[in-house]
C-alpha atoms as a PDB file:
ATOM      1  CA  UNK A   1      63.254   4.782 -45.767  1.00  0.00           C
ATOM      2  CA  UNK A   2      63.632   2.988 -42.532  1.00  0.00           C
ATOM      3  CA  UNK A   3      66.826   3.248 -40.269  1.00  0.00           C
ATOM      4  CA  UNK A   4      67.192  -0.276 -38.131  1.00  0.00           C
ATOM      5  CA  UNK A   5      69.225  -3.564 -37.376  1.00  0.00           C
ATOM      6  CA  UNK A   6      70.051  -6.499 -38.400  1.00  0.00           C
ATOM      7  CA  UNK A   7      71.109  -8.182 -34.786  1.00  0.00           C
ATOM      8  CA  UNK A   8      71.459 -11.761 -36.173  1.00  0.00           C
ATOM      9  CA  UNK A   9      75.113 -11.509 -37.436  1.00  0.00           C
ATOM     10  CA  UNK A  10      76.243 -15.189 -37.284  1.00  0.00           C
ATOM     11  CA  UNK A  11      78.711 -14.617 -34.896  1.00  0.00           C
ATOM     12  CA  UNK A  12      76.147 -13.500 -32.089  1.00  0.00           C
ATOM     13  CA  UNK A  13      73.800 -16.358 -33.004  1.00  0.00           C
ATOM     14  CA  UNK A  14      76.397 -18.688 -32.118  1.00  0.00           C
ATOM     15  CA  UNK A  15      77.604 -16.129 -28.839  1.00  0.00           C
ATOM     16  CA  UNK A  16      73.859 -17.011 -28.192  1.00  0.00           C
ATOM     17  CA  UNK A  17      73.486 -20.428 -27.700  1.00  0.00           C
ATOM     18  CA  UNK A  18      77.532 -21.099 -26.595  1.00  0.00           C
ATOM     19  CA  UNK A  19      76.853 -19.045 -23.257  1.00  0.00           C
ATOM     20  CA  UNK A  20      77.154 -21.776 -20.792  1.00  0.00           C
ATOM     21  CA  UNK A  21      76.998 -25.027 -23.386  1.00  0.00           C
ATOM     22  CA  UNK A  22      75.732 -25.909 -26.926  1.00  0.00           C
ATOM     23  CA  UNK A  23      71.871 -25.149 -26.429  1.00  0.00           C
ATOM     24  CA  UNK A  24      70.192 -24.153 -29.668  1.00  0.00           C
ATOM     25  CA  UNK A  25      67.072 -24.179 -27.764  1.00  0.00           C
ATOM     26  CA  UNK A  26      67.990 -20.798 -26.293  1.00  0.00           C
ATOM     27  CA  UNK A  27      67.782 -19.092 -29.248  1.00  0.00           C
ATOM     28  CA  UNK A  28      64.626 -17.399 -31.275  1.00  0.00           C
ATOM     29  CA  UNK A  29      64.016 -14.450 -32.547  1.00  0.00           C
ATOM     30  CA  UNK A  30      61.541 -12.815 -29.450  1.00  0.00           C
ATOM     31  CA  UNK A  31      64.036 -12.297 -27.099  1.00  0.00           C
ATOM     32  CA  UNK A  32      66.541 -10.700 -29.915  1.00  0.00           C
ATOM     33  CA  UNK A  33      63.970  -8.492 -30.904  1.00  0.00           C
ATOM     34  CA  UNK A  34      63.074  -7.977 -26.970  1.00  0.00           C
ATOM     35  CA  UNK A  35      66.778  -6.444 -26.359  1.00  0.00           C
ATOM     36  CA  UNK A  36      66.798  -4.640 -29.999  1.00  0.00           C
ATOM     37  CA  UNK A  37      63.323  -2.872 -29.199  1.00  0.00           C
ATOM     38  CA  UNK A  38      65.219  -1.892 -25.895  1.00  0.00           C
ATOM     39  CA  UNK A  39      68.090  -0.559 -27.074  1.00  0.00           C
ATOM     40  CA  UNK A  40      65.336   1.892 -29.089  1.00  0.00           C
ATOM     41  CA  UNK A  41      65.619   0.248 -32.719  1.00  0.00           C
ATOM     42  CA  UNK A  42      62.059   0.172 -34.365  1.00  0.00           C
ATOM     43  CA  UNK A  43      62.817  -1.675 -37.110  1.00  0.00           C
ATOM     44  CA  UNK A  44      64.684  -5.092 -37.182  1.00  0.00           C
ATOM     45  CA  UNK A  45      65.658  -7.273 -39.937  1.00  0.00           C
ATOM     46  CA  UNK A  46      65.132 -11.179 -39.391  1.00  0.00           C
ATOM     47  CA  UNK A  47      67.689 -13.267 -41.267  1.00  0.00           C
ATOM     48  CA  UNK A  48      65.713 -16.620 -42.148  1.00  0.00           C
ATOM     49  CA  UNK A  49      69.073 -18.203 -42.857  1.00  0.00           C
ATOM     50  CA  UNK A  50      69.129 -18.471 -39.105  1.00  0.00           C
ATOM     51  CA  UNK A  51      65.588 -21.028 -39.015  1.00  0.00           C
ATOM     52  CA  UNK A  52      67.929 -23.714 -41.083  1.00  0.00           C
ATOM     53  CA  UNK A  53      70.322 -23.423 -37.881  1.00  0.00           C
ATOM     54  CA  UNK A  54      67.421 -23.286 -35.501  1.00  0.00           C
ATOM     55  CA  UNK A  55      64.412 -24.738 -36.875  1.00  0.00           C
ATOM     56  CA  UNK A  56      62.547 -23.114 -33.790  1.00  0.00           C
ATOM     57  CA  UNK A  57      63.746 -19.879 -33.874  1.00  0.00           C
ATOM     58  CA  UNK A  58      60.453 -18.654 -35.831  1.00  0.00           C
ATOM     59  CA  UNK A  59      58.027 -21.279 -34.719  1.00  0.00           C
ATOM     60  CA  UNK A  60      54.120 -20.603 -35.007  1.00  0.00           C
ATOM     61  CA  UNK A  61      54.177 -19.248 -31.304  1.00  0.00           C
ATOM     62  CA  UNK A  62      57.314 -17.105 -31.829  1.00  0.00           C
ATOM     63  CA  UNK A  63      55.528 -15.433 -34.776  1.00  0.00           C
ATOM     64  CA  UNK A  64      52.314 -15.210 -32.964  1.00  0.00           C
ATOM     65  CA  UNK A  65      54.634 -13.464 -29.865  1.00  0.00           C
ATOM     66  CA  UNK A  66      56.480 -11.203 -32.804  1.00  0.00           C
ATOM     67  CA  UNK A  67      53.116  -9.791 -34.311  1.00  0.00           C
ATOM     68  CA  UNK A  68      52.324  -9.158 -30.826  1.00  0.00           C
ATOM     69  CA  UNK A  69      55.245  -7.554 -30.093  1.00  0.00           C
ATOM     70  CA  UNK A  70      54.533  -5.434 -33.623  1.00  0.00           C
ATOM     71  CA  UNK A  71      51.380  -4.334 -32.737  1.00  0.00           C
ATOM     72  CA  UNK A  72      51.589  -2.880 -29.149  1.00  0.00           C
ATOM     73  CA  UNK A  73      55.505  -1.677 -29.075  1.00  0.00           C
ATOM     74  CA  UNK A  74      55.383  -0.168 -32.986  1.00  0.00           C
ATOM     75  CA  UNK A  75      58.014  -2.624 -34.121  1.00  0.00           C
ATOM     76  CA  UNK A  76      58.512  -3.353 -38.030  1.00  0.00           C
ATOM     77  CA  UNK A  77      60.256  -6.251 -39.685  1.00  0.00           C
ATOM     78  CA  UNK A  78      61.992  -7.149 -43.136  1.00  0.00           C
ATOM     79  CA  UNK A  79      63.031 -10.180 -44.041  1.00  0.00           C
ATOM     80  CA  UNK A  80      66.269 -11.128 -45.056  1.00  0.00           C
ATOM     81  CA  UNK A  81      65.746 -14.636 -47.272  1.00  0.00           C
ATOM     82  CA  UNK A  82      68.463 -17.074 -47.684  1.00  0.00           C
ATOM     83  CA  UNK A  83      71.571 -16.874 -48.769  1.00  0.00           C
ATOM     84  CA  UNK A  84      73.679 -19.657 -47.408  1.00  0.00           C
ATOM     85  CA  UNK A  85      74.132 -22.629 -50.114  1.00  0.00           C
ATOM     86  CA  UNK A  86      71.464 -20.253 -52.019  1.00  0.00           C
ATOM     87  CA  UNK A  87      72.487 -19.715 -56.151  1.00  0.00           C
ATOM     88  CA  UNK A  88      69.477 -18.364 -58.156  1.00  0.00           C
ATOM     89  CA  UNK A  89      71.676 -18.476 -61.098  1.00  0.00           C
ATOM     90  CA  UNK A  90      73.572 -21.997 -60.883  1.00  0.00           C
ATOM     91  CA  UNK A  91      73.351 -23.910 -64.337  1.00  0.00           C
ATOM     92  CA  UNK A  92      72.660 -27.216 -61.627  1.00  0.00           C
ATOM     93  CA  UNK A  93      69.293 -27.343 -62.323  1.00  0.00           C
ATOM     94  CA  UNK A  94      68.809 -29.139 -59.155  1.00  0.00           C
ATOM     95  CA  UNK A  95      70.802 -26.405 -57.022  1.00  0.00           C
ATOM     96  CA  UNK A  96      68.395 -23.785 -58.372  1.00  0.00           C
ATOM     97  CA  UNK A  97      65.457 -25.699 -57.719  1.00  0.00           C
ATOM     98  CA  UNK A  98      66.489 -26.152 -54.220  1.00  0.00           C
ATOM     99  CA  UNK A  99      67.380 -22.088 -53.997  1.00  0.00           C
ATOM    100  CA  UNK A 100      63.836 -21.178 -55.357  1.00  0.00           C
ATOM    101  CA  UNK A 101      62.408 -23.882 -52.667  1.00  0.00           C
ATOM    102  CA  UNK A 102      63.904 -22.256 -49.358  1.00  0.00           C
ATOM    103  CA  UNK A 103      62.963 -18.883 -50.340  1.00  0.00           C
ATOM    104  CA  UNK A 104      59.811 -19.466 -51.377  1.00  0.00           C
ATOM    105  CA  UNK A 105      59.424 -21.562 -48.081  1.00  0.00           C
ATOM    106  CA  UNK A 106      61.086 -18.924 -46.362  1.00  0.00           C
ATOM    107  CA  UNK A 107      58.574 -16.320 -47.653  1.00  0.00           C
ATOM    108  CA  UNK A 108      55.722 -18.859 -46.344  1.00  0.00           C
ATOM    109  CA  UNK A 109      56.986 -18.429 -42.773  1.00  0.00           C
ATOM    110  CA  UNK A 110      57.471 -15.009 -42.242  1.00  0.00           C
ATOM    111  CA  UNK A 111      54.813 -13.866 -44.502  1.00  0.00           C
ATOM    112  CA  UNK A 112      52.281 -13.444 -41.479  1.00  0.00           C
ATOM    113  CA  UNK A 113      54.683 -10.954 -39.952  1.00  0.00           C
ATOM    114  CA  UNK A 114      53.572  -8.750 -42.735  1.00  0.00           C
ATOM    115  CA  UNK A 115      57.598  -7.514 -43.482  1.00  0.00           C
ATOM    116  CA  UNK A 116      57.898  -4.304 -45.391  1.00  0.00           C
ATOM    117  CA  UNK A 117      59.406  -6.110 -47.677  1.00  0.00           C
ATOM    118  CA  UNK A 118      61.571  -9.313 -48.644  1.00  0.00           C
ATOM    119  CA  UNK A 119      65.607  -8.535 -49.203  1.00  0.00           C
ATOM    120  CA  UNK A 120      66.823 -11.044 -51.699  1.00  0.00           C
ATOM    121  CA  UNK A 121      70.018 -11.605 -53.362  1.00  0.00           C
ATOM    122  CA  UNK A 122      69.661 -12.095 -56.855  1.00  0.00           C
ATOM    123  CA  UNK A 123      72.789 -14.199 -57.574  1.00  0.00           C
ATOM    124  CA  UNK A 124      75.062 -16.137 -55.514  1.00  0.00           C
ATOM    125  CA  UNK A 125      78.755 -17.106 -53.976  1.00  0.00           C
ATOM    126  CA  UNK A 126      79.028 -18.696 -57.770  1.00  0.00           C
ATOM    127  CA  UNK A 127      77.810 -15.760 -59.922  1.00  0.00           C
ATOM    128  CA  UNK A 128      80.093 -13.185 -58.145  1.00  0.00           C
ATOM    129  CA  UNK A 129      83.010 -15.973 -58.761  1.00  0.00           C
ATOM    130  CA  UNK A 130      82.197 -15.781 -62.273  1.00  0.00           C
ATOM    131  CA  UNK A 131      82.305 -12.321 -62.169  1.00  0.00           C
ATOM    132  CA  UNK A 132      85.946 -12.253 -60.861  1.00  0.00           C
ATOM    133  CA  UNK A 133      87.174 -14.152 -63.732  1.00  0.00           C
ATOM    134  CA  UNK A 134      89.687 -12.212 -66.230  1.00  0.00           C
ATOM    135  CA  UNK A 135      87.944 -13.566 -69.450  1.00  0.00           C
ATOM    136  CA  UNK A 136      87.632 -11.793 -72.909  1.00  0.00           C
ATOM    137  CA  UNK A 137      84.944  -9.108 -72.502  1.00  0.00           C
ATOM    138  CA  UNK A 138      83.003 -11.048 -75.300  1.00  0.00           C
ATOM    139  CA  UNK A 139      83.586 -14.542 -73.119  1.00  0.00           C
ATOM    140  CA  UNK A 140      82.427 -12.027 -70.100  1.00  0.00           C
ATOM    141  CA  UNK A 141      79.575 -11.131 -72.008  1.00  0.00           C
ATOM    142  CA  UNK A 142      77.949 -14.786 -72.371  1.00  0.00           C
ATOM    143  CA  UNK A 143      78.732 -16.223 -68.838  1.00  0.00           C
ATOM    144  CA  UNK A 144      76.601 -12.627 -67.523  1.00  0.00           C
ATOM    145  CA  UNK A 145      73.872 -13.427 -70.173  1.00  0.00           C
ATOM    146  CA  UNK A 146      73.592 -16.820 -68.760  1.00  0.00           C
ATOM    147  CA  UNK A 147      73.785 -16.086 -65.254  1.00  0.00           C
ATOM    148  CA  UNK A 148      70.910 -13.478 -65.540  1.00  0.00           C
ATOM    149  CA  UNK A 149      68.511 -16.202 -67.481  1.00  0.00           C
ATOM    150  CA  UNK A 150      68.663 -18.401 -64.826  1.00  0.00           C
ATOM    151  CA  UNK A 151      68.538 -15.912 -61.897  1.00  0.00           C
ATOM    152  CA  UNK A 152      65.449 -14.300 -64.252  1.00  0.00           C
ATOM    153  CA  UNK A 153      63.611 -18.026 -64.663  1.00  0.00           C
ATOM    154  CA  UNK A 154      64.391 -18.454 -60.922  1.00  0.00           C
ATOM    155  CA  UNK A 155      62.673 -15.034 -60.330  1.00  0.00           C
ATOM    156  CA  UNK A 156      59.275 -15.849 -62.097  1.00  0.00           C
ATOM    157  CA  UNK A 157      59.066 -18.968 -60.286  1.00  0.00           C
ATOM    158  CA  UNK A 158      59.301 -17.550 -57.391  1.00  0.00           C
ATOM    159  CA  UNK A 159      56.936 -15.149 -57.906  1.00  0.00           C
ATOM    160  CA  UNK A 160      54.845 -17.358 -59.430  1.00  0.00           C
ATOM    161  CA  UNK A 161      55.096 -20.161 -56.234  1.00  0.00           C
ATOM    162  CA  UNK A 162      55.217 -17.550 -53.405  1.00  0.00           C
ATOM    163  CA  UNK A 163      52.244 -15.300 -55.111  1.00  0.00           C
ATOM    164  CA  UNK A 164      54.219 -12.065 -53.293  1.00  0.00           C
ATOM    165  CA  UNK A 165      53.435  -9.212 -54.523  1.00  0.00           C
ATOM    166  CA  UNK A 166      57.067  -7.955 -56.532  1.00  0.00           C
ATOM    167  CA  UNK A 167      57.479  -4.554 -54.985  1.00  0.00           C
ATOM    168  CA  UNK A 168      57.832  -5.968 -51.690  1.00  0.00           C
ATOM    169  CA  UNK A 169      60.913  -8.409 -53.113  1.00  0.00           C
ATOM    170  CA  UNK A 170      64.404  -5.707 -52.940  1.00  0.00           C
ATOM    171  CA  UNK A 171      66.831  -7.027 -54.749  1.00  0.00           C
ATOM    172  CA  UNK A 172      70.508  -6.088 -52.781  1.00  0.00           C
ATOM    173  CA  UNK A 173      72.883  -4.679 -54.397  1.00  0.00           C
ATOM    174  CA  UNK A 174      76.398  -7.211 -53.946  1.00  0.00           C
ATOM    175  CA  UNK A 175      79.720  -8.534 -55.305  1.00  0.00           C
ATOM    176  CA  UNK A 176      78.005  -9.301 -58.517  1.00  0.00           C
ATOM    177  CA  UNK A 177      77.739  -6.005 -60.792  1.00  0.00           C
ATOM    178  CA  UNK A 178      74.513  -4.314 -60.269  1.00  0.00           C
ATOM    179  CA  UNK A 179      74.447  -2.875 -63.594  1.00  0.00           C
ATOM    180  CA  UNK A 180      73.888  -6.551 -65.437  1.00  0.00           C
ATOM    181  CA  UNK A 181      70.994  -7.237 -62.357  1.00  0.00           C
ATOM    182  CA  UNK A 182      68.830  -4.397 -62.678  1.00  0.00           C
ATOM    183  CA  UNK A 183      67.319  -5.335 -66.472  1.00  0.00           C
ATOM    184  CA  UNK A 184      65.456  -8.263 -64.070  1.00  0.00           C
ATOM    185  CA  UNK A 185      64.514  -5.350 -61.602  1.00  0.00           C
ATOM    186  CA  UNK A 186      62.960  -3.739 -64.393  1.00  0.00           C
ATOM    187  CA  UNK A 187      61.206  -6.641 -65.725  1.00  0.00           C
ATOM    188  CA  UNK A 188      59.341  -7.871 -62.709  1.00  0.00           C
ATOM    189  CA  UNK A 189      58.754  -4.498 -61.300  1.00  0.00           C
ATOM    190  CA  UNK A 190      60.950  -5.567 -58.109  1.00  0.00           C
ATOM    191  CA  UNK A 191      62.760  -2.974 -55.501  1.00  0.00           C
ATOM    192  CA  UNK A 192      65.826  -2.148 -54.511  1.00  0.00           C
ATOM    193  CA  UNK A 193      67.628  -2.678 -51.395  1.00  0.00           C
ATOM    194  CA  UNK A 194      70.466  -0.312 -51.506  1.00  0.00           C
ATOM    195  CA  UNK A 195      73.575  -1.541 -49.050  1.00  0.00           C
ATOM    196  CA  UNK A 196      75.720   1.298 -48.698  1.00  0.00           C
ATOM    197  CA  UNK A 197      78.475  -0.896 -46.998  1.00  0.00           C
ATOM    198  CA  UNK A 198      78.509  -2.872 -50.183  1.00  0.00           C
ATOM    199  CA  UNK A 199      78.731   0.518 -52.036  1.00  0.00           C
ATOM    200  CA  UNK A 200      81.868   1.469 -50.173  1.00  0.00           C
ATOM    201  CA  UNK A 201      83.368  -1.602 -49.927  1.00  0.00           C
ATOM    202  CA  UNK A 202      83.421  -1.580 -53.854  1.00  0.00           C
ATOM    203  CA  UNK A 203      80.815  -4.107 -54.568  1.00  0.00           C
ATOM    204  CA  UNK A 204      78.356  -3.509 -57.811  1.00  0.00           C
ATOM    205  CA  UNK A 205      80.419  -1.141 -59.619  1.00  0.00           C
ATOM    206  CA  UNK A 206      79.265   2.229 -60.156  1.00  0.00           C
ATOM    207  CA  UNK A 207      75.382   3.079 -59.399  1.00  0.00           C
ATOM    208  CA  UNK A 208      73.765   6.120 -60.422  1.00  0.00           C
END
């Protein structure tokens, strides 16, 4: 278990780069990470989300300073993959294509960082919608069964593309229950990352 931070909220990325005038140049993940490691965190979480805002936030050099940065100051990274515009489980075709492209792009990027492991969200903005809907249980039953193909096809493909090693993908537990999610845990021997904040704030039903 690893205790750490996740300092790229949106709101301070955008704090970031609106201190004097609109600048995205000013931001990448080094001198986050610089200011985390200060503040004595030793593990930091590095949303890619943010390198769609800021295509140079995680260029080849930032990396290059990062693994530095890993290997003399004891630092440790996990990745947080996409999940803006991001549905694993859409029944667009095209939108799931798209989904399975950024993350497996996303894994490309960060992959010589060598995170402990990949944090992925399993189903989207649209699943946990579904989810919401007061339907039959039996109605209930077929839109879950559907939304867990996809997500599962999604999953092999991007195992299959990104040539990760499962264990190191950890599936998040979110608004969507966590109950109807794990049966694709199972199946492609992924982990678990456990968000206690989603726990509390009544997200994924009950977990044992």
């Amino acid at each position: 278990m690893r205790f750490g931070i996740q300092p790229l909220m949106f709101n301070e990325v955008i704090r970031f780069i609106l201190k004097e005038r609109l600048d995205i140049s000013k931001f990448n993940f080094l001198e986050i990470c610089e200011r985390v490691l200060k503040e004595g965190f030793k593990h930091v979480e590095l949303s890619l989300d943010t390198v769609y805002i800021v295509p140079t936030s995680l260029d080849k050099e930032i990396i290059r300073k990062l693994i530095e940065l890993k290997d003399t100051q004891g630092i440790s990274y996990s990745v947080h993959l996409p999940i803006w515009s991001i549905e694993l489980a859409s029944p667009n075709k095209h939108i799931r294509r798209a989904s399975v492209e950024s993350i497996v792009e996303s894994i490309n990027i960060s992959n010589p960082l060598e995170p402990e492991c990949y944090v992925l969200h399993l189903t989207g903005a649209l699943a946990a919608e579904f989810s919401r809907l007061n339907l039959p249980p039996a109605a209930r039953g077929i839109i879950s069964n559907y939304i867990l193909l996809r997500a599962s096809e999604c999953m092999e493909e991007i195992i299959s593309k990104s040539e990760v090693s499962p264990q190191l993908l950890a599936v998040e537990n979110i608004e969507f229950p966590f109950e109807q999610i794990y049966p694709v845990i199972v199946q492609y021997d992924l982990s678990i990352c456990f968000d206690v904040g989603h726990l509390l704030a009544g997200y994924s039903n009950s977990i044992s």
